[in-house]
C-alpha atoms as a PDB file:
ATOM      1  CA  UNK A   1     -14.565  13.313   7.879  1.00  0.00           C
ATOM      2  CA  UNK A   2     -14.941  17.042   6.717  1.00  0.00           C
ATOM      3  CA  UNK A   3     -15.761  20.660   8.115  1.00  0.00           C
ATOM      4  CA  UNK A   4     -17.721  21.506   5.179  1.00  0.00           C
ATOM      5  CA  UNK A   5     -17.900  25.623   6.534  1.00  0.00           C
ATOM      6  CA  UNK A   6     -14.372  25.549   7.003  1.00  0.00           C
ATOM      7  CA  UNK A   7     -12.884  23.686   4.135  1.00  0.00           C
ATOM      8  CA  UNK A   8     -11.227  21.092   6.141  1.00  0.00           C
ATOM      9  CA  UNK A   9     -10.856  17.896   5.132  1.00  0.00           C
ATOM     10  CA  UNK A  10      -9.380  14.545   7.156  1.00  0.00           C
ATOM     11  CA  UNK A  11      -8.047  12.030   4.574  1.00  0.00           C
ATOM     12  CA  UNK A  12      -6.768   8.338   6.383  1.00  0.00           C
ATOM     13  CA  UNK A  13      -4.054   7.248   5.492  1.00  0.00           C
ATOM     14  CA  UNK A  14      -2.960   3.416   5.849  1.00  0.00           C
ATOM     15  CA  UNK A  15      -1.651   3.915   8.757  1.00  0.00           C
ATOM     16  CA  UNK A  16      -4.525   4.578  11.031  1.00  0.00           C
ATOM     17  CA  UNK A  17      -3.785   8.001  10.793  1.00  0.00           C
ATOM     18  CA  UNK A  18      -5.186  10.811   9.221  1.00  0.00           C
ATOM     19  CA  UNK A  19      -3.475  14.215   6.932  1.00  0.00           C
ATOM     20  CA  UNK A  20      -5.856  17.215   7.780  1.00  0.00           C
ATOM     21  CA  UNK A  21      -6.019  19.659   4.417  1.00  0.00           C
ATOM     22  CA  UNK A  22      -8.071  22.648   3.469  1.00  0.00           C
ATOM     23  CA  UNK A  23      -9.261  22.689   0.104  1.00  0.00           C
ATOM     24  CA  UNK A  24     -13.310  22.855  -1.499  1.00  0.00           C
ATOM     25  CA  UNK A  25     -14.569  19.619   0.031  1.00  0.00           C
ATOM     26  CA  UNK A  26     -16.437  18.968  -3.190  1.00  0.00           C
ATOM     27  CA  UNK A  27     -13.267  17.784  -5.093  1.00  0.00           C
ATOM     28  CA  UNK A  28     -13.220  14.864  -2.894  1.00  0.00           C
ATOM     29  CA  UNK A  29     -16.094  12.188  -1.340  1.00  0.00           C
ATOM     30  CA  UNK A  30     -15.901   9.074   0.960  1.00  0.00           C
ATOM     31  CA  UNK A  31     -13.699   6.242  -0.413  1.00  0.00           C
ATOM     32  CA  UNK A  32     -11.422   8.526  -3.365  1.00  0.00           C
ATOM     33  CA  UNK A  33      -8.188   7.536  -3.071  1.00  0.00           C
ATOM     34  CA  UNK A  34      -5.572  10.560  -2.939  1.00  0.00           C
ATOM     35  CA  UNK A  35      -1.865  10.595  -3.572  1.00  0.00           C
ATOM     36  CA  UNK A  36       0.859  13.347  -2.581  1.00  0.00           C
ATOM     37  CA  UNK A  37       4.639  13.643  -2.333  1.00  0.00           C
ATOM     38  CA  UNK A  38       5.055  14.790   0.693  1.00  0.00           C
ATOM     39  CA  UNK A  39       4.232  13.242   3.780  1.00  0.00           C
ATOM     40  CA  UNK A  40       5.778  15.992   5.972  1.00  0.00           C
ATOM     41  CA  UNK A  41       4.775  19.320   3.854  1.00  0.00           C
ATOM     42  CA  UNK A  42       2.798  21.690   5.050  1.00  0.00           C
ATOM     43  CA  UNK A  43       1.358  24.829   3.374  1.00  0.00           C
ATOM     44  CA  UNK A  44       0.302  24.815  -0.218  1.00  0.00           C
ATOM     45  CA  UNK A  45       0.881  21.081  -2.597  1.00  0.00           C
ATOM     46  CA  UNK A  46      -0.778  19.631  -4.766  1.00  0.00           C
ATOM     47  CA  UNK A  47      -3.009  16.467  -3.976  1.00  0.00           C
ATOM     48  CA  UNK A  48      -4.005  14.001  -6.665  1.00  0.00           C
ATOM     49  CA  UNK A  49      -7.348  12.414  -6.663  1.00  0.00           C
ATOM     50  CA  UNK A  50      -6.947   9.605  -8.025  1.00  0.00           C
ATOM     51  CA  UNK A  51     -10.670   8.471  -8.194  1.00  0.00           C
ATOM     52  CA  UNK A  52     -11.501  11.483 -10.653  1.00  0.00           C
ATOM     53  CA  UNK A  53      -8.429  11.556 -12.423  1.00  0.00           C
ATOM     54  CA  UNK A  54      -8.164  15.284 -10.960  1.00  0.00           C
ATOM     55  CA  UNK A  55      -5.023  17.110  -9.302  1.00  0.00           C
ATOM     56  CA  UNK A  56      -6.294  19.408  -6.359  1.00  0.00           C
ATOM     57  CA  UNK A  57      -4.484  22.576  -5.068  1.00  0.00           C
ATOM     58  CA  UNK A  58      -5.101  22.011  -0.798  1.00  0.00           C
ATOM     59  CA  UNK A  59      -3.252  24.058   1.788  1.00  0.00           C
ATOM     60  CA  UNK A  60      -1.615  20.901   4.422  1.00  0.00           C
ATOM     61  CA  UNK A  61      -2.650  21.634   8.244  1.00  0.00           C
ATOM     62  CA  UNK A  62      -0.839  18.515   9.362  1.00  0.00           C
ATOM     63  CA  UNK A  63       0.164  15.000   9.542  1.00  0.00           C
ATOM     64  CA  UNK A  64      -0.247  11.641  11.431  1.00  0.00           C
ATOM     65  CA  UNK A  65      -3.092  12.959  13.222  1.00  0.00           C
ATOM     66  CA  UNK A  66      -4.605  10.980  15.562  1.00  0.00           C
ATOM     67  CA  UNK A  67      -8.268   9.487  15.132  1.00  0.00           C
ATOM     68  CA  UNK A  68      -8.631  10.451  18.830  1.00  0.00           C
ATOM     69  CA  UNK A  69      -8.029  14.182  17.543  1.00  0.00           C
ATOM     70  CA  UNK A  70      -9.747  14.502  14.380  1.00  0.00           C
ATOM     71  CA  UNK A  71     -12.503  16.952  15.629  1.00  0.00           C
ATOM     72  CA  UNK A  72      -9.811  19.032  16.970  1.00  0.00           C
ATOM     73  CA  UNK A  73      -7.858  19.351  14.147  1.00  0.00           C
ATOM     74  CA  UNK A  74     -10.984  20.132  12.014  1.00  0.00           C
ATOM     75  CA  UNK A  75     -11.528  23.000  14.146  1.00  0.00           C
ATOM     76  CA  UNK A  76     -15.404  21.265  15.239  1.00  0.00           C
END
């Protein structure tokens, strides 16, 4: 799910939870897989798309969100 005005971007992870980031939602679509390092980081990392082959500079709003409060967190 995405905020395409603000940037924001919900990626699932596996464990029915989601890792909210900003970053140009046209480095990702629906079903890349992405790796990163740190599950608890927030701020500036660097995610890996690992569908394109591409590594992504994304700004981390937060962690083990909630499906429940994914429109929240992506400010809809």
């Amino acid at each position: 799910m995405t905020n395409p005005a603000g940037g924001m971007i919900a990626l699932a992870t596996g464990r029915q939870e989601f890792t909210i980031i900003k970053a140009g939602t046209s480095d990702f679509t629906i079903g890349d897989r992405v790796e990163w390092d740190n599950d608890s980081g927030l701020g500036s990392e660097t995610y890996r798309n690992m569908t394109t082959g591409s590594a992504i500079s994304v700004i981390v709003q937060n962690h083990w969100v909630q499906p429940r409060h994914i429109q929240k967190a992506l400010l809809l």
